[in-house]
N, C-alpha and C. Protein backbone atom coordinates (compact mmCIF):
# COMPACT_ATOMS: atom_id res chain seq x y z
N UNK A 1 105.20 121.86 121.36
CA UNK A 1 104.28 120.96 120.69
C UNK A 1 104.43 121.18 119.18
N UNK A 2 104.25 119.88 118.54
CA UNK A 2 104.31 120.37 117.21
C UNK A 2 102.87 120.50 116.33
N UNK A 3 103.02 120.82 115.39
CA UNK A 3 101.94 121.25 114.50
C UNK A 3 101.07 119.77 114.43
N UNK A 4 101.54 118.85 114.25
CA UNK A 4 101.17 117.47 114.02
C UNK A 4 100.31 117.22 115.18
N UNK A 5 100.99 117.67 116.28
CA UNK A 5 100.67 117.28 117.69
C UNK A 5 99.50 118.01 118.09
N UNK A 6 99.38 119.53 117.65
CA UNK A 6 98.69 120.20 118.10
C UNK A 6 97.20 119.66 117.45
N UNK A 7 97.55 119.41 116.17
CA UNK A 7 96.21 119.07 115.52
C UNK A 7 95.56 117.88 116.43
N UNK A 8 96.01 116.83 116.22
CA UNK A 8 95.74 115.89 117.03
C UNK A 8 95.08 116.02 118.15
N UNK A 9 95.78 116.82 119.27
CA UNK A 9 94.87 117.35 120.32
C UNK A 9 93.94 118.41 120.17
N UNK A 10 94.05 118.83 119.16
CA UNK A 10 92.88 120.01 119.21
C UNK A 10 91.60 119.55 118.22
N UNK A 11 91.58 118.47 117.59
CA UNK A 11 90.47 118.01 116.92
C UNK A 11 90.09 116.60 117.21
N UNK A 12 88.82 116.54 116.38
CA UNK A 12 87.96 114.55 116.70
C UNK A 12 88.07 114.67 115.76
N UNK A 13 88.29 113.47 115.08
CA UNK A 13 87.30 112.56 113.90
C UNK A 13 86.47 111.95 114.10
N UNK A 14 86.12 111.84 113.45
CA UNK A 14 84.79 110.55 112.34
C UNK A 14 84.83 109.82 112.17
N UNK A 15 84.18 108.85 112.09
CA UNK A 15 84.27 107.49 111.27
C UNK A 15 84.54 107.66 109.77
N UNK A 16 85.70 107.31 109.49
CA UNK A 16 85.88 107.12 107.45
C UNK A 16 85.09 106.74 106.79
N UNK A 17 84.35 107.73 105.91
CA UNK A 17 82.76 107.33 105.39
C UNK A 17 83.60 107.24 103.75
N UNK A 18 84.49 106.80 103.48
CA UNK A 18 85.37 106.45 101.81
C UNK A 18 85.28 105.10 102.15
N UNK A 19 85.63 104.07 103.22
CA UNK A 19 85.78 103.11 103.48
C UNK A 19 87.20 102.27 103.00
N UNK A 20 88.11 103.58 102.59
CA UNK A 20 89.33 102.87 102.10
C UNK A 20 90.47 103.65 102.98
N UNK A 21 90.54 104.37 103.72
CA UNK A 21 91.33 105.13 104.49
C UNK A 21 91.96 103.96 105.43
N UNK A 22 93.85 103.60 105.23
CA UNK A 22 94.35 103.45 106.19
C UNK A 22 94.37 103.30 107.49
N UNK A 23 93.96 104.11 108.31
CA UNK A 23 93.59 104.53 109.46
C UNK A 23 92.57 104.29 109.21
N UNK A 24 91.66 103.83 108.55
CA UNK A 24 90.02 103.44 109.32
C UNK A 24 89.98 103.42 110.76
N UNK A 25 88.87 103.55 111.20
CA UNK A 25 88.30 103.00 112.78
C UNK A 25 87.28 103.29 112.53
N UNK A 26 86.48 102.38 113.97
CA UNK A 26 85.14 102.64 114.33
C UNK A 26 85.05 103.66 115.22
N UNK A 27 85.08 105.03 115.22
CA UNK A 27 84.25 106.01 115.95
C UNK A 27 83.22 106.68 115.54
N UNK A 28 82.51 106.97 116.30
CA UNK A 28 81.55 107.89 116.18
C UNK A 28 81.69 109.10 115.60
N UNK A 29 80.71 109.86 114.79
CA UNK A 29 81.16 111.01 114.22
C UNK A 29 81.21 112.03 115.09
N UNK A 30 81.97 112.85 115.82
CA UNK A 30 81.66 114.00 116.68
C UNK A 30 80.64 114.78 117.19
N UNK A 31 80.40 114.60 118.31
CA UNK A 31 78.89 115.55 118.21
C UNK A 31 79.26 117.23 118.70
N UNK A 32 78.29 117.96 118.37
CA UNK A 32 78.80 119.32 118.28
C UNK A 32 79.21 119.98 117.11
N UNK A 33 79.17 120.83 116.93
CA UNK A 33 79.72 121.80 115.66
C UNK A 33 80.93 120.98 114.93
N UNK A 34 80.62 120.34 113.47
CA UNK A 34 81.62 119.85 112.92
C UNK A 34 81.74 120.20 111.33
N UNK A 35 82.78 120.15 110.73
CA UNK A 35 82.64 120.40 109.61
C UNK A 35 83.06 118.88 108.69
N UNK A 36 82.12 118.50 107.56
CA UNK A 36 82.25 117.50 106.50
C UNK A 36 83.68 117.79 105.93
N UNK A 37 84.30 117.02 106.26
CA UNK A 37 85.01 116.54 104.99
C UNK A 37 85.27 115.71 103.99
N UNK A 38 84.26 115.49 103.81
CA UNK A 38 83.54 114.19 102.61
C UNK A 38 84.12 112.76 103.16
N UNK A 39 85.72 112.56 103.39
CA UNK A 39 86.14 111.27 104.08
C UNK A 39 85.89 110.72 105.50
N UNK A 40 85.19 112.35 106.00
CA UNK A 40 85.16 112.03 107.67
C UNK A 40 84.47 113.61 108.09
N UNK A 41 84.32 113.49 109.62
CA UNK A 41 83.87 114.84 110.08
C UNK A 41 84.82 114.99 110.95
N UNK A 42 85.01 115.94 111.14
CA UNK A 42 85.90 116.92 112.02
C UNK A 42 85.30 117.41 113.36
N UNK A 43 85.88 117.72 114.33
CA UNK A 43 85.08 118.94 115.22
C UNK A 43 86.68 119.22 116.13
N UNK A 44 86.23 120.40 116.61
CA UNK A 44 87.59 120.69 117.64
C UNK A 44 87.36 119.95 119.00
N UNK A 45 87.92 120.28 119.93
CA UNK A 45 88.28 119.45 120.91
C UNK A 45 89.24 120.98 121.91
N UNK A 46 89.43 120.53 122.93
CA UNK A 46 89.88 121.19 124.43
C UNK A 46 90.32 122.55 123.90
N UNK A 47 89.84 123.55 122.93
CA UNK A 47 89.43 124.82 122.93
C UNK A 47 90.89 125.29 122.11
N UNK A 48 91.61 125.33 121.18
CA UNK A 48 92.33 125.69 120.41
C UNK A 48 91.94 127.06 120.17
N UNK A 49 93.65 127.76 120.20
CA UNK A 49 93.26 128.76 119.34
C UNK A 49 94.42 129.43 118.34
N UNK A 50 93.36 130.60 117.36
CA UNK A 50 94.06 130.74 116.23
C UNK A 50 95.17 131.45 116.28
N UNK A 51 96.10 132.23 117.36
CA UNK A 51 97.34 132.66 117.19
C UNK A 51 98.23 131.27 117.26
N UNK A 52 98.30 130.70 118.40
CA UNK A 52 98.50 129.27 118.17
C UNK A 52 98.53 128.25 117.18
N UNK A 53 97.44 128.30 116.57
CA UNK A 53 97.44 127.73 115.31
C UNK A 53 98.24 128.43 113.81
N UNK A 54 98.37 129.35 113.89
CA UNK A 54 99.07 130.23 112.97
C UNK A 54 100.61 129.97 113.39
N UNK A 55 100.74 129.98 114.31
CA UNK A 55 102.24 130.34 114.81
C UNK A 55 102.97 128.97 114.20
N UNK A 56 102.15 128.19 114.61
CA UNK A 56 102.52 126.58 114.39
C UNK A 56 102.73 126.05 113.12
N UNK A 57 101.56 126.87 112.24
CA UNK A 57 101.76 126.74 110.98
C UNK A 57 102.87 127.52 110.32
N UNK A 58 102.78 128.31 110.62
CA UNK A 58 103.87 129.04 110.22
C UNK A 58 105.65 128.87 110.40
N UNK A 59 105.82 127.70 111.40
CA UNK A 59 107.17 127.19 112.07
C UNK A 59 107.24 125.52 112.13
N UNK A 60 106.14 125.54 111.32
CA UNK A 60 106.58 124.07 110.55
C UNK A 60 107.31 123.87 109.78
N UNK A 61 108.18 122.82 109.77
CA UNK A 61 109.14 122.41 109.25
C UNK A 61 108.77 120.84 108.43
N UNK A 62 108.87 120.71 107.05
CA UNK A 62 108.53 119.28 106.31
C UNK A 62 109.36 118.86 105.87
N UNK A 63 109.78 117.39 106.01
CA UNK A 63 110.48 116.66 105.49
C UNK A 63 110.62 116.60 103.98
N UNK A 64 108.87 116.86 103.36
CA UNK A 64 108.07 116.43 101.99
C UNK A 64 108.35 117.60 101.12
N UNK A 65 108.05 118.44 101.80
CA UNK A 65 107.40 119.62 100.52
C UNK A 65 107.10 121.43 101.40
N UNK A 66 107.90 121.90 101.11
CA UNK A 66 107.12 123.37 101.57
C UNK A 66 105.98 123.83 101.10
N UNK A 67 104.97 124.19 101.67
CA UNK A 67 104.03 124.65 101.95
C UNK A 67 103.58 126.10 102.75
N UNK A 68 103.80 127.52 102.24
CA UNK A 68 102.46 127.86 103.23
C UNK A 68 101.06 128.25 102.94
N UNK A 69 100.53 127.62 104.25
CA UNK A 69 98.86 127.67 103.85
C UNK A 69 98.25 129.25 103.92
N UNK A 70 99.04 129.68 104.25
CA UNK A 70 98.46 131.51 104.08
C UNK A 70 99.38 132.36 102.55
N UNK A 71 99.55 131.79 101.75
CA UNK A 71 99.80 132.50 100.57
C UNK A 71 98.40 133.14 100.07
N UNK A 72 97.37 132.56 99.84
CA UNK A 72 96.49 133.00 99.74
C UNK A 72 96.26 132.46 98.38
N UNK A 73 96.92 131.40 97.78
CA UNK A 73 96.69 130.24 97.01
C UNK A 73 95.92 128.89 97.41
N UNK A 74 95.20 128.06 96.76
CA UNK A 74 94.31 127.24 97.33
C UNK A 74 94.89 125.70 97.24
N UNK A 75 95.14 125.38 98.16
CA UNK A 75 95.48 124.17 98.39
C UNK A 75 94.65 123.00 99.21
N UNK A 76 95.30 121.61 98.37
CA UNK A 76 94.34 120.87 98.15
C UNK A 76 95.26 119.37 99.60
N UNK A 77 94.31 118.83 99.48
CA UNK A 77 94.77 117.99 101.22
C UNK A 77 95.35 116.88 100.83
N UNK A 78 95.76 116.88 99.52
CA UNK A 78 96.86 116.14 98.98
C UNK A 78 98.54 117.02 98.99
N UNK A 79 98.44 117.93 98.78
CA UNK A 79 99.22 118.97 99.09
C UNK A 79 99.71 119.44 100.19
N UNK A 80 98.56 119.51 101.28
CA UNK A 80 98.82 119.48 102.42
C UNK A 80 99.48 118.35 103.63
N UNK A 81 98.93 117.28 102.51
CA UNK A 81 99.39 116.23 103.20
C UNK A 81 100.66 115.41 102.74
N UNK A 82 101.53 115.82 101.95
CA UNK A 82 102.70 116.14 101.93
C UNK A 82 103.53 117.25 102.95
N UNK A 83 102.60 118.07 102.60
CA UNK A 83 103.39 119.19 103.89
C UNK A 83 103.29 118.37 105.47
N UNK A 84 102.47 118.18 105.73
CA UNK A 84 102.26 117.43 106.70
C UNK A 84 102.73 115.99 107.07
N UNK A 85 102.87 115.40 106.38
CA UNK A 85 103.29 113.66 106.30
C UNK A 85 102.36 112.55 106.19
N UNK A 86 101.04 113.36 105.31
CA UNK A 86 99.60 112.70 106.31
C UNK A 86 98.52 113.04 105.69
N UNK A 87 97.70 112.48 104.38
CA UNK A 87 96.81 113.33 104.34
C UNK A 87 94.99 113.30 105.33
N UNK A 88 95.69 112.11 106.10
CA UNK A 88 94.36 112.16 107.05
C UNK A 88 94.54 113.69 108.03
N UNK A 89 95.69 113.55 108.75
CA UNK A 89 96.26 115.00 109.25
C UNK A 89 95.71 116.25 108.80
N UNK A 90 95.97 116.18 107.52
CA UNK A 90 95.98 117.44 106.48
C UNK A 90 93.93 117.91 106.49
N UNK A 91 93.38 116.29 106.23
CA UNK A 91 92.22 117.00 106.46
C UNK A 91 91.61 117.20 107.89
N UNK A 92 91.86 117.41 108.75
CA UNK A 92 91.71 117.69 110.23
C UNK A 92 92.48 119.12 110.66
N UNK A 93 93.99 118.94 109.86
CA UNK A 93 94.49 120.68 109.77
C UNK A 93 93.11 121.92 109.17
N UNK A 94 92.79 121.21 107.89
CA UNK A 94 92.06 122.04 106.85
C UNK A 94 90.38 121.69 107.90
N UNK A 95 90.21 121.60 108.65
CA UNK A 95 88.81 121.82 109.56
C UNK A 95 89.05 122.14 110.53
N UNK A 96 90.15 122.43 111.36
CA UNK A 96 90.55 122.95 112.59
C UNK A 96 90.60 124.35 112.29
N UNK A 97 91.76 124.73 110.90
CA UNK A 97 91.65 126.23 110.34
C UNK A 97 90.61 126.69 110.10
N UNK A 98 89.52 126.20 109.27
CA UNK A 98 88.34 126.33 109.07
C UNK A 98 87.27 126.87 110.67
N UNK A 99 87.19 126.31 111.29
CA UNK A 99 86.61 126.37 112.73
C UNK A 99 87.09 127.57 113.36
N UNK A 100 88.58 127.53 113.07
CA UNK A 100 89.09 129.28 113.86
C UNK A 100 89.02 130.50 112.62
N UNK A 101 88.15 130.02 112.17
CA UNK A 101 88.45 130.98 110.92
C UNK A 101 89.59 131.93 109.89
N UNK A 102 90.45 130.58 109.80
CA UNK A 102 91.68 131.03 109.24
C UNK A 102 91.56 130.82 107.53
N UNK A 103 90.98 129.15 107.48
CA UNK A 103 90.64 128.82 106.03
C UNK A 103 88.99 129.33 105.36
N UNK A 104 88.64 128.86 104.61
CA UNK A 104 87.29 128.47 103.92
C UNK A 104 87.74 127.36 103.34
N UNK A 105 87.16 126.35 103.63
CA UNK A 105 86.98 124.99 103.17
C UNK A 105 86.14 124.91 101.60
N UNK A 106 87.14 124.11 100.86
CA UNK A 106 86.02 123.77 99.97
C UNK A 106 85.30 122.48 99.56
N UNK A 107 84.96 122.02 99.24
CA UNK A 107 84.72 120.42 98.89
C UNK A 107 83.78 120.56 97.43
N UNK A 108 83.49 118.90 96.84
CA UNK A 108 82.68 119.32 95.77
C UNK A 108 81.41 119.92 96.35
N UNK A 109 80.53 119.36 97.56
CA UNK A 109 79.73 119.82 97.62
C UNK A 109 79.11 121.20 98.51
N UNK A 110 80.49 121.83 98.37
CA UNK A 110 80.06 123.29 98.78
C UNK A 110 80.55 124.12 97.67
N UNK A 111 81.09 123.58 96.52
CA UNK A 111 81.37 124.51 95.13
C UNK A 111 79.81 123.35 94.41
N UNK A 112 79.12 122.28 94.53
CA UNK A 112 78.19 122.22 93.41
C UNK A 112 77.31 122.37 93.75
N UNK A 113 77.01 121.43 95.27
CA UNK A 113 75.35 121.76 95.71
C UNK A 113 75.31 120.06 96.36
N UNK A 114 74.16 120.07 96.53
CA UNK A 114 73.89 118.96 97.19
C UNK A 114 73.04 117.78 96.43
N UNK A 115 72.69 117.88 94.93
CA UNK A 115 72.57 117.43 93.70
C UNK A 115 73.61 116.80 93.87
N UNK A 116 74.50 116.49 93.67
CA UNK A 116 75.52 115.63 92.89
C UNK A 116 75.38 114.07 94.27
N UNK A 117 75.55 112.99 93.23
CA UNK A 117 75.46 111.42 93.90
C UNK A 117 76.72 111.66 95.33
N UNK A 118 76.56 110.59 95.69
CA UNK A 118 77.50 110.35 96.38
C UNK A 118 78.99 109.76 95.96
N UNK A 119 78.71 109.07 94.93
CA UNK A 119 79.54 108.36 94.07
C UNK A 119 80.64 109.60 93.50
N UNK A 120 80.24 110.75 92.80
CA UNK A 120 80.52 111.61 92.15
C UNK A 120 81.42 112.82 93.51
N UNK A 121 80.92 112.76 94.65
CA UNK A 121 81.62 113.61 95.72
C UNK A 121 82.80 112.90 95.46
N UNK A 122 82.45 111.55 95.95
CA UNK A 122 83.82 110.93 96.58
C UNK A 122 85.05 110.85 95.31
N UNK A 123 84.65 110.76 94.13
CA UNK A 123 85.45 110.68 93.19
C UNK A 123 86.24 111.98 93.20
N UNK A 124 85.37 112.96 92.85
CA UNK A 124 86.24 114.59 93.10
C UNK A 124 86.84 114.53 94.21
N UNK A 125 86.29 114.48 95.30
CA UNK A 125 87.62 114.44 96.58
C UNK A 125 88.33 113.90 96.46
N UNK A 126 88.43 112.43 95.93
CA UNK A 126 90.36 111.63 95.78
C UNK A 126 90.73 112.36 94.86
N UNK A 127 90.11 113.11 94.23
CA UNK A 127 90.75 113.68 92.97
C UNK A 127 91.91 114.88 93.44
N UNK A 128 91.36 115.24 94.96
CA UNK A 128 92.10 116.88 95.57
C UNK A 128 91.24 117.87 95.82
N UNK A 129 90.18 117.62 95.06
CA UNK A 129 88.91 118.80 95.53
C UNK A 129 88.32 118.89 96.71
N UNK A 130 89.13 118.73 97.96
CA UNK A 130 88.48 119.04 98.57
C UNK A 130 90.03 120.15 99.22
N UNK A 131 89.56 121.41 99.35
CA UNK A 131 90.77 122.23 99.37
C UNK A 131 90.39 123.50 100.67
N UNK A 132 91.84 124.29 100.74
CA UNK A 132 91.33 125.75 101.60
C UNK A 132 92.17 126.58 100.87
N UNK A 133 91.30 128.03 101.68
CA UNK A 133 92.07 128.91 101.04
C UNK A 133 92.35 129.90 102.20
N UNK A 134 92.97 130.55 102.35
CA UNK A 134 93.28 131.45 104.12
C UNK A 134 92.15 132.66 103.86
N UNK A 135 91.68 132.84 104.93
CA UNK A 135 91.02 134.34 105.25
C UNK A 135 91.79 135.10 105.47
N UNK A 136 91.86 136.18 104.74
CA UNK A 136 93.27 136.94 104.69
C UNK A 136 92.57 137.88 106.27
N UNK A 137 91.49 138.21 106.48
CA UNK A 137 90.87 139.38 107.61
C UNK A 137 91.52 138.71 109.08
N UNK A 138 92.06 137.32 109.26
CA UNK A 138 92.07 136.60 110.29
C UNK A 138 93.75 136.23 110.71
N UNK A 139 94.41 136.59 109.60
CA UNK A 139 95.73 135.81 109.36
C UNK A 139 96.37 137.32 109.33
């Protein structure tokens, strides 16, 4: 299976709350433990896990751009999604890691608070702010 693949089966999306995403659809946002990613919500799906997920990441191969997400540098799901081919992908990679506790997710509104408009999230996120960084205790 590939990394692409695995994600896919191992996570849900959301409905695209940017309203400009490619891939739009109408689904429902996941119910169960999910994490925001300002464009959409995330949740896992048929029980993934993190050696698996590491391994995969780690024996990916990109057409785009090398990438690895465990340098322990913070990368952003524009970045990732070059590594990936995808940055819808990329943010579903960066909440799947997150969930097995490989990343910490960031977004604007877990670096500002929950003050800032809505207008002002979504701008910083196309901007790249919405990023991970590896848990080094897990990896």
């Amino acid at each position: 299976m590939s990394l692409v693949e695995y994600i896919l089966t191992y996570t849900t999306r959301g409905e695209c709350k940017c309203g400009q995403c490619i891939d739009r659809r109408s689904s429902p946002d996941p119910i169960g433990h999910s994490v925001d990613m300002i464009f959409f919500q995330v949740a896992t799906a048929n029980h993934p896990t993190l050696a698996e997920f590491i391994e995969l990441s780690r024996s990916h191969q990109s057409e785009f751009e090398d990438v690895d997400p465990f340098d322990g540098k913070e990368h952003s799901y524009i970045e990732l999604g070059g590594w990936l081919g995808d940055q819808g992908i990329a943010l579903q990679y960066m909440a799947l890691g997150h969930m097995l506790e490989a990343f910490t997710v960031d977004t604007p509104r877990s670096m500002l608070g929950s003050d800032l408009s809505e207008d002002i999230v979504r701008d910083m996120a196309g901007m790249g702010l919405v990023t991970v960084t590896y848990t080094p205790t897990s990896v």
